[in-house]
C-alpha atoms as a PDB file:
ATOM      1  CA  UNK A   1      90.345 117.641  51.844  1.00  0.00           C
ATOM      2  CA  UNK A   2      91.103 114.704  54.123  1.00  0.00           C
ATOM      3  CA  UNK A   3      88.009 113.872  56.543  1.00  0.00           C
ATOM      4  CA  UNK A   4      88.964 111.662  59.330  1.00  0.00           C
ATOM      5  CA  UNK A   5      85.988 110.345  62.618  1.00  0.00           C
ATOM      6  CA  UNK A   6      86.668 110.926  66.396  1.00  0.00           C
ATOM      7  CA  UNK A   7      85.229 109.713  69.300  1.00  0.00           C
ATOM      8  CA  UNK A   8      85.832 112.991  70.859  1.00  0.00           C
ATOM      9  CA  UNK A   9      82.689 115.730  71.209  1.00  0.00           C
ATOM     10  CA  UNK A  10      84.257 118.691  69.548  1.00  0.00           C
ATOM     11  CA  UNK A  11      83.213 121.879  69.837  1.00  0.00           C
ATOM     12  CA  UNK A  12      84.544 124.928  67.987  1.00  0.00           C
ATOM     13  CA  UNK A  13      87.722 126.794  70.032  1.00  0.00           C
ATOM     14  CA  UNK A  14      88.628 123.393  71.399  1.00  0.00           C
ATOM     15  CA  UNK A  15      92.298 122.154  70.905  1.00  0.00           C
ATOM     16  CA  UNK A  16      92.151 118.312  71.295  1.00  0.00           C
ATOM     17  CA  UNK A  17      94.982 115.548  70.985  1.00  0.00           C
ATOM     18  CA  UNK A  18      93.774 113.166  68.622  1.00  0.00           C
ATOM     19  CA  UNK A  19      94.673 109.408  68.328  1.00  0.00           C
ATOM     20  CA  UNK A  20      97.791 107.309  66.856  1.00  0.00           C
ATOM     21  CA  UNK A  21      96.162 106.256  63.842  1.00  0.00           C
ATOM     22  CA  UNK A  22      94.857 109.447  62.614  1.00  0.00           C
ATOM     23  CA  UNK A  23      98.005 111.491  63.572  1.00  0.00           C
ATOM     24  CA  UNK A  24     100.285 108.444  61.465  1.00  0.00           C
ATOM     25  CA  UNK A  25      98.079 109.161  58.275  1.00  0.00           C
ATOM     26  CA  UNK A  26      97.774 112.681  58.372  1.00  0.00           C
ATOM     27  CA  UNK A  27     101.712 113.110  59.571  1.00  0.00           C
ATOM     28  CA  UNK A  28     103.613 110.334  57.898  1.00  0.00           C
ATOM     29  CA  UNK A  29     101.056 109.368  55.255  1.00  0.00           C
ATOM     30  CA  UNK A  30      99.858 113.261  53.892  1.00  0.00           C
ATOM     31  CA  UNK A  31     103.255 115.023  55.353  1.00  0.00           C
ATOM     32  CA  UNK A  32     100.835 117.142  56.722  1.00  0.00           C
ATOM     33  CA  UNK A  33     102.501 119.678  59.062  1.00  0.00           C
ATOM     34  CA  UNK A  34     101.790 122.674  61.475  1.00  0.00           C
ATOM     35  CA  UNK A  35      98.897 124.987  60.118  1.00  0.00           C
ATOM     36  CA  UNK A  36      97.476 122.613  57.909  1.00  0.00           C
ATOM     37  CA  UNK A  37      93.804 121.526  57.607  1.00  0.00           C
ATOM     38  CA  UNK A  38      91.573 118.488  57.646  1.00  0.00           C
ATOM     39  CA  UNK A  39      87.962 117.664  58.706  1.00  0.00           C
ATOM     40  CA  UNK A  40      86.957 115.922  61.690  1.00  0.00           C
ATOM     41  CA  UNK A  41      84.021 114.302  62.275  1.00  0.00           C
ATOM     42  CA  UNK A  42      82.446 113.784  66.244  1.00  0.00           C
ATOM     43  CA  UNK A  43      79.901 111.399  67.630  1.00  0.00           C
ATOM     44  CA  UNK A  44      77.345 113.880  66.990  1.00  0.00           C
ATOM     45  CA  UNK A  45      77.921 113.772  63.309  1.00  0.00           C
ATOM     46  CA  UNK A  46      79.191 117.707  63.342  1.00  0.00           C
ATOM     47  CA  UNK A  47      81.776 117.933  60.545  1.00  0.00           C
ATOM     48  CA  UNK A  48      84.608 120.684  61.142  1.00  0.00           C
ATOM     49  CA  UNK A  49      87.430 121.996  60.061  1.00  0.00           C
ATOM     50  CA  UNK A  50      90.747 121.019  62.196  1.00  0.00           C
ATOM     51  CA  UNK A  51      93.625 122.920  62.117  1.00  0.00           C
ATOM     52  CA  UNK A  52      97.248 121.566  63.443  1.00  0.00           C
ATOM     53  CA  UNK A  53      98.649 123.124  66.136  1.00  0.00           C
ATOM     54  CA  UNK A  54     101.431 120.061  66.741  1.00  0.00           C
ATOM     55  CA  UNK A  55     102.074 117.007  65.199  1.00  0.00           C
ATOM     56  CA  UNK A  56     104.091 115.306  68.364  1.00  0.00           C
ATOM     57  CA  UNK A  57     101.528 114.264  69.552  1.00  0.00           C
ATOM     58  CA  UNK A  58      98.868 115.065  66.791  1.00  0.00           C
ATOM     59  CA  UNK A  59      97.092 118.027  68.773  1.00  0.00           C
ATOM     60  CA  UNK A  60      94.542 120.484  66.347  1.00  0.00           C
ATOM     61  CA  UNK A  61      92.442 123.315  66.764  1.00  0.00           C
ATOM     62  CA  UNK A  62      88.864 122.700  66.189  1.00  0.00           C
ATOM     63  CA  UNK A  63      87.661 125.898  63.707  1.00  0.00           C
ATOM     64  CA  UNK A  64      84.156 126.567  61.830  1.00  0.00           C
ATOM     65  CA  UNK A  65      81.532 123.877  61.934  1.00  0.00           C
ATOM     66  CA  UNK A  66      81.533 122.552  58.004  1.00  0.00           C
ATOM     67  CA  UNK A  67      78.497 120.118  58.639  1.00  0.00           C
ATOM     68  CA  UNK A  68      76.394 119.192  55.477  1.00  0.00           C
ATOM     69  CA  UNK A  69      73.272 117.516  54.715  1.00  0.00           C
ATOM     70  CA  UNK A  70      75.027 114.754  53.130  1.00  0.00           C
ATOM     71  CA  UNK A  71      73.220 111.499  54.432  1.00  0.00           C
ATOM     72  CA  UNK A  72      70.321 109.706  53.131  1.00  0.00           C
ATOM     73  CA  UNK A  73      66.495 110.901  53.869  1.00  0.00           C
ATOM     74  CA  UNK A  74      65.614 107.984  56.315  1.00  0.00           C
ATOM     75  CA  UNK A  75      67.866 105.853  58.088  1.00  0.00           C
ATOM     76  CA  UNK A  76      68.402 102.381  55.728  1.00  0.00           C
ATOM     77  CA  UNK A  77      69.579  98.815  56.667  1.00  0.00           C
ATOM     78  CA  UNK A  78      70.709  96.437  54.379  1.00  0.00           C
ATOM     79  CA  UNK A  79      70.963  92.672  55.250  1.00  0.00           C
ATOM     80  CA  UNK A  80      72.778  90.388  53.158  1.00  0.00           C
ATOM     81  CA  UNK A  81      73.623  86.758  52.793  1.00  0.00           C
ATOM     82  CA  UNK A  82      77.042  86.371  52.714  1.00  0.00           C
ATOM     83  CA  UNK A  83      78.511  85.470  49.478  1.00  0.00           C
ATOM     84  CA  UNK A  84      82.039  83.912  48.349  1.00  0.00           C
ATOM     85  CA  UNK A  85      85.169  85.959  47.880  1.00  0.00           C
ATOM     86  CA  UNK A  86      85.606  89.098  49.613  1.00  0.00           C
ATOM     87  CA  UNK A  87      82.209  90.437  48.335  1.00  0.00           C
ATOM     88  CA  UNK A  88      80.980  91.286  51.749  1.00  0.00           C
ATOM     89  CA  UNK A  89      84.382  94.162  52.196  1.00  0.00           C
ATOM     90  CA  UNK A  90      83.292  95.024  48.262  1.00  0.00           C
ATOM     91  CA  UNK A  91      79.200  95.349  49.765  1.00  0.00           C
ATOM     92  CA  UNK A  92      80.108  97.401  52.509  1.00  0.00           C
ATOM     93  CA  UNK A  93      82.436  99.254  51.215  1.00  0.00           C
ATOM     94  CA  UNK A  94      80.112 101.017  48.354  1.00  0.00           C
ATOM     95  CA  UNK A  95      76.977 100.651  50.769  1.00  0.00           C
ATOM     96  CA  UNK A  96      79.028 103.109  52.786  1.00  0.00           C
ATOM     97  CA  UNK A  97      79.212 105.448  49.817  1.00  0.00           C
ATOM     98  CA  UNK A  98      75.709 104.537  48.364  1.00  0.00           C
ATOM     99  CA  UNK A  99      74.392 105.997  52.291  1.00  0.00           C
ATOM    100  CA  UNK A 100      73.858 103.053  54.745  1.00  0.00           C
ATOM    101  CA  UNK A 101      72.916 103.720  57.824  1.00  0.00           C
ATOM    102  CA  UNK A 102      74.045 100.073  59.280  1.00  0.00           C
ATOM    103  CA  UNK A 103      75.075  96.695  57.157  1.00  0.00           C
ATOM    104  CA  UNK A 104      74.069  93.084  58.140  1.00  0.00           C
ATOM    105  CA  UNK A 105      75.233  89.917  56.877  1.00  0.00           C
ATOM    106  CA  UNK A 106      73.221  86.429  57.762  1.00  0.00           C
ATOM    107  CA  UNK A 107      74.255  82.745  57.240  1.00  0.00           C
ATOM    108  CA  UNK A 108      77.984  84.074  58.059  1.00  0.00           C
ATOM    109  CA  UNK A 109      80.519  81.402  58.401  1.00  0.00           C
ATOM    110  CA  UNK A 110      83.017  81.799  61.515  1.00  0.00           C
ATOM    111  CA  UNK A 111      85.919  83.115  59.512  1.00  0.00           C
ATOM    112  CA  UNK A 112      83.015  85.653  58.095  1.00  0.00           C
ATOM    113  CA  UNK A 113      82.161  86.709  61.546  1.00  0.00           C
ATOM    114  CA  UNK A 114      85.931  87.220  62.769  1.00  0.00           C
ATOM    115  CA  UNK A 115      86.617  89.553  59.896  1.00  0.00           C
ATOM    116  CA  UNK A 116      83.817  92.075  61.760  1.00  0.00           C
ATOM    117  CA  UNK A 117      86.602  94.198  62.888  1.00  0.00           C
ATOM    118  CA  UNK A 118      88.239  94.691  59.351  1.00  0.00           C
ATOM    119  CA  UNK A 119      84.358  95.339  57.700  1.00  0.00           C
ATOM    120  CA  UNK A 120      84.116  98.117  60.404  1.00  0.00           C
ATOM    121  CA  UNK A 121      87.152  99.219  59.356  1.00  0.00           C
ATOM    122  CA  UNK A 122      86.577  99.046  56.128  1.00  0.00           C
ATOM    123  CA  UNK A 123      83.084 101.003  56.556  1.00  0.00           C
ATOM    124  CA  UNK A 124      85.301 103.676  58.386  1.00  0.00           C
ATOM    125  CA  UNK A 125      87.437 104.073  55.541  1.00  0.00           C
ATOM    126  CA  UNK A 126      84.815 104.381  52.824  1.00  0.00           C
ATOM    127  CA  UNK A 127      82.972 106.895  55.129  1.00  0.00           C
ATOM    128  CA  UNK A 128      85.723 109.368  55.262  1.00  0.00           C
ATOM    129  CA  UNK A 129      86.468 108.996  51.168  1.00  0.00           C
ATOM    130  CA  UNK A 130      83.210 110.312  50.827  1.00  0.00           C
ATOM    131  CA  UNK A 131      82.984 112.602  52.946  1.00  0.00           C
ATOM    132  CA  UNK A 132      79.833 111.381  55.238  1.00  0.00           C
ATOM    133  CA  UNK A 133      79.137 112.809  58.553  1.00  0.00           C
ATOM    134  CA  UNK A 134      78.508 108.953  60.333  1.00  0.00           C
ATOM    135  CA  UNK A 135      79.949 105.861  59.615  1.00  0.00           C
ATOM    136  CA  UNK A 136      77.318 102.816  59.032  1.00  0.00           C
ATOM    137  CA  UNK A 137      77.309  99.896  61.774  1.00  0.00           C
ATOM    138  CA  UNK A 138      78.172  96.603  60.257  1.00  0.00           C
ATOM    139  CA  UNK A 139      76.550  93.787  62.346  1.00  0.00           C
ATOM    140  CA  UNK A 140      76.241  90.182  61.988  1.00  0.00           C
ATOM    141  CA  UNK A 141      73.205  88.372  62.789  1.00  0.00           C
ATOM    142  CA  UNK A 142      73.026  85.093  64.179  1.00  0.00           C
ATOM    143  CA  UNK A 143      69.749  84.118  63.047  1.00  0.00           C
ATOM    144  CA  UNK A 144      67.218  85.864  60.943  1.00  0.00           C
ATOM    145  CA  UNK A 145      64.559  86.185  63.426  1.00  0.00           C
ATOM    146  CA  UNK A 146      66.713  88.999  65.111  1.00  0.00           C
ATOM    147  CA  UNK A 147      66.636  90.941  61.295  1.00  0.00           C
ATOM    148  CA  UNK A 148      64.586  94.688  61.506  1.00  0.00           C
ATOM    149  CA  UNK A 149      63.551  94.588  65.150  1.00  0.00           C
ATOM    150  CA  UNK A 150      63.162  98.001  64.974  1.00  0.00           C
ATOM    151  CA  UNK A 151      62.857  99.231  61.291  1.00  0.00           C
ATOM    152  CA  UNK A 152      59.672 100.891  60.390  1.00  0.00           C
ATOM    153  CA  UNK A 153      59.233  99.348  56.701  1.00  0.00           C
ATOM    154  CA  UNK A 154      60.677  96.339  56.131  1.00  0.00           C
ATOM    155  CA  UNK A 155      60.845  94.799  52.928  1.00  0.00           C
ATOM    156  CA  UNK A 156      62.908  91.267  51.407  1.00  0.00           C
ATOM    157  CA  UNK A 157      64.108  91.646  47.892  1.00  0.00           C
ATOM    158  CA  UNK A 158      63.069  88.567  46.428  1.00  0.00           C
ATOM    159  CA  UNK A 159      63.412  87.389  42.570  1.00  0.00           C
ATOM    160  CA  UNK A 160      59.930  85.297  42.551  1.00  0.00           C
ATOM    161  CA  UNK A 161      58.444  88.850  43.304  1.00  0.00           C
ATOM    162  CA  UNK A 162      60.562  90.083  40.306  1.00  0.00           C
ATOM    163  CA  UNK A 163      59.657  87.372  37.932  1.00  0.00           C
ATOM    164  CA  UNK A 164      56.155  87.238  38.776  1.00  0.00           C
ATOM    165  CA  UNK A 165      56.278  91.149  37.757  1.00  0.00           C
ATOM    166  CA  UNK A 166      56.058  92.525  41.190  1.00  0.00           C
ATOM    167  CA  UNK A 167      56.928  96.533  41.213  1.00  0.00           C
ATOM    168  CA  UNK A 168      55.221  98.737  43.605  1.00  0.00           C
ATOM    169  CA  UNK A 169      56.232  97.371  47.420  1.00  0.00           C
ATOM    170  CA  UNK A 170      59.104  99.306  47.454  1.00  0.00           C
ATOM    171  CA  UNK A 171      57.261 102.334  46.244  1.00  0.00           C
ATOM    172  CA  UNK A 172      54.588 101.632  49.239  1.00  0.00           C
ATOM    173  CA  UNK A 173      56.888 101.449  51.743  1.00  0.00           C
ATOM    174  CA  UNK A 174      58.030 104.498  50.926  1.00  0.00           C
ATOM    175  CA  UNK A 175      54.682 106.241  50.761  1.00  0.00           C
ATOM    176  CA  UNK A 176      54.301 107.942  53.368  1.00  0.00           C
ATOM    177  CA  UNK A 177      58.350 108.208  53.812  1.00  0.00           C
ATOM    178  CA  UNK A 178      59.277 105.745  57.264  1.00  0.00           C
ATOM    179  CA  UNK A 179      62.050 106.984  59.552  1.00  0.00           C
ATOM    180  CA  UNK A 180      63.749 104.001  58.906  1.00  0.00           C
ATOM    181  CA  UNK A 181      63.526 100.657  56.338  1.00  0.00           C
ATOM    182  CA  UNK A 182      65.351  96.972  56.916  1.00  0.00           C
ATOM    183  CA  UNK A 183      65.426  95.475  53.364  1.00  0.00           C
ATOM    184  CA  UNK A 184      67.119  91.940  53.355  1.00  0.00           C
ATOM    185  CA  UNK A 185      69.054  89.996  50.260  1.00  0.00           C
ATOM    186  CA  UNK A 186      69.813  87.012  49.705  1.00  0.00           C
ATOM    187  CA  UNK A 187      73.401  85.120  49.024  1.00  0.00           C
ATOM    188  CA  UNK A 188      74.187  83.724  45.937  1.00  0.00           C
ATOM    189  CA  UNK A 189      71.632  81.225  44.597  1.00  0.00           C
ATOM    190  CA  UNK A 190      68.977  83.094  46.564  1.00  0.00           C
ATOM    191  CA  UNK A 191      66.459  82.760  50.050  1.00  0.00           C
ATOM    192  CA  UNK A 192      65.116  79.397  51.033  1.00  0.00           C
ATOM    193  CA  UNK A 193      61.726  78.927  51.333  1.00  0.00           C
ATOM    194  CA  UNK A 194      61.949  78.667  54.862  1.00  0.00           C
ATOM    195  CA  UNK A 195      63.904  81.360  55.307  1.00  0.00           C
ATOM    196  CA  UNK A 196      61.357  83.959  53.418  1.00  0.00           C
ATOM    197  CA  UNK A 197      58.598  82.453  56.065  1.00  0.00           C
ATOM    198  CA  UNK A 198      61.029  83.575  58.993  1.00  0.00           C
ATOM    199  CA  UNK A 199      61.285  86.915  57.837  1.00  0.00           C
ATOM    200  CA  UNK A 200      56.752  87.394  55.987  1.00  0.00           C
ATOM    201  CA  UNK A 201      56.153  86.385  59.645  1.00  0.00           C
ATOM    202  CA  UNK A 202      57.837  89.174  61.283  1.00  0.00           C
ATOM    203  CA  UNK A 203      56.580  91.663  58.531  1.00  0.00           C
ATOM    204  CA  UNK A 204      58.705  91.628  55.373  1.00  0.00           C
ATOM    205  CA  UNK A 205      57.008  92.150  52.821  1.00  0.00           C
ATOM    206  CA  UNK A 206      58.568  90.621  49.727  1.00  0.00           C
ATOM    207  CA  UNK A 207      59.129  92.823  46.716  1.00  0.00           C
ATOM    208  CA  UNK A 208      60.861  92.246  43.419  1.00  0.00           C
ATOM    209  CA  UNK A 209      63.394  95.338  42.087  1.00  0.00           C
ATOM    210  CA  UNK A 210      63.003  95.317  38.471  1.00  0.00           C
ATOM    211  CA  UNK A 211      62.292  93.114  35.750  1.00  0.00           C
ATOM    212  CA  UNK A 212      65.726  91.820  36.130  1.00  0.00           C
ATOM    213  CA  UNK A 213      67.585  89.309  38.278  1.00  0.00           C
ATOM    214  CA  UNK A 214      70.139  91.548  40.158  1.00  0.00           C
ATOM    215  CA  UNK A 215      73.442  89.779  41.577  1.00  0.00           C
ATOM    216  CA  UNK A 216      73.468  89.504  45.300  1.00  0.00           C
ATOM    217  CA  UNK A 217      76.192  91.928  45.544  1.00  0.00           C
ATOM    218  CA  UNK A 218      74.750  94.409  43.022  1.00  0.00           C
ATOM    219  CA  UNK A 219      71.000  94.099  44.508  1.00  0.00           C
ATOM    220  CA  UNK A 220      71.831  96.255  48.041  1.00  0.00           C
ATOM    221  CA  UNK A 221      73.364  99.275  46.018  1.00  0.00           C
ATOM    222  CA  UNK A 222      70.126  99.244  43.600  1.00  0.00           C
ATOM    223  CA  UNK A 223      68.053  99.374  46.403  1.00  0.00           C
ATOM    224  CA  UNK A 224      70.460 102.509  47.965  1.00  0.00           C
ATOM    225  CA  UNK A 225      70.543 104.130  44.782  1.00  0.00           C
ATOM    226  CA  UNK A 226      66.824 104.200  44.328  1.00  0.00           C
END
């Protein structure tokens, strides 16, 4: 069944109107029609069941809460160099999936940064494919030094750490479980040196993921995974 996100509190018994972009997709996209179903997600991250009571403008009945513990354990940031291509829309798209809680990117170029709007976007999409009850922020960061403010454990995947047969920071930082954990990647061709002291001197630890060198778009959704 179709799962869509409002910004609208909903409670069950309500009847709300929702906006142009679901009602186009569920109307002219699904030829859904009056007495048919979807799921609707709130700001609260309650999932429910919606019911249409009229598609001119889209207006539904809000019915049983369906909310499931879907998401992941503790809340997870990834940070990422940006790479070439569209890899950042094919990072955030399965970080979405794999259970982000928010995506960063680092070292963006301008057109990078204007293309925020369509990563959102794309986050939204990916969110209501599979069926999660938030959708992840996806930020950019200026400089590094504004990177895990707030995260708990905070680690920085980093292939010396790997080669040098590093394996158990990622375990420690999750012993005893944090509330939330910041890990950052780097782009292709890897972290400069002066980059890795930027982020040991606000606490990263840096910890290898494996014996072998992970791409920097396959790295995030290893650490998700795991």
């Amino acid at each position: 069944m179709q799962r869509y996100f409002t910004d609208q509190k909903l409670k069950t018994g309500d009847v709300v109107q929702l906006d142009a972009t679901i009602a186009k997709h569920a109307i002219k996209v699904l030829r859904q029609d009056i007495g048919d179903r979807f799921e609707l997600v709130d700001p609260m991250h309650h999932a429910y069941l919606a019911i249409i009571q009229q598609s001119s403008p889209l207006q539904v009945a809000i019915d049983e809460d369906i909310t499931k513990k879907v998401e992941l354990p503790l809340a997870v940031e990834v940070v990422c160099g940006v790479s070439k291509g569209d890899k950042s829309e094919w990072i955030v798209q399965k970080a979405t999936e794999l259970g982000a809680d928010k995506i960063g990117f680092f070292n963006a170029a301008e057109r990078v940064v204007k293309k925020i709007a369509r990563l959102q976007e794309i986050a939204k999409n990916a969110a209501e494919q599979s069926h999660r009850n938030q959708v992840p922020d996806v930020t950019m960061y200026a400089k590094l030094n504004q990177v895990g403010q707030t995260a708990e454990a905070k680690l920085v995947a980093y292939e010396e750490s790997a080669k040098q047969g590093e394996h158990g920071a990622l375990i420690s930082a999750l012993s005893p479980r944090p509330a939330s954990l910041c890990v950052v990647f780097g782009p292709e061709g890897g972290l400069a040196p002066e980059e890795l002291s930027v982020l040991t001197g606000q606490g990263f630890i840096a910890a290898g993921l494996g014996p072998r060198i992970l791409r920097a778009e396959t790295a995030p959704l290893y650490l998700l995974s795991a």
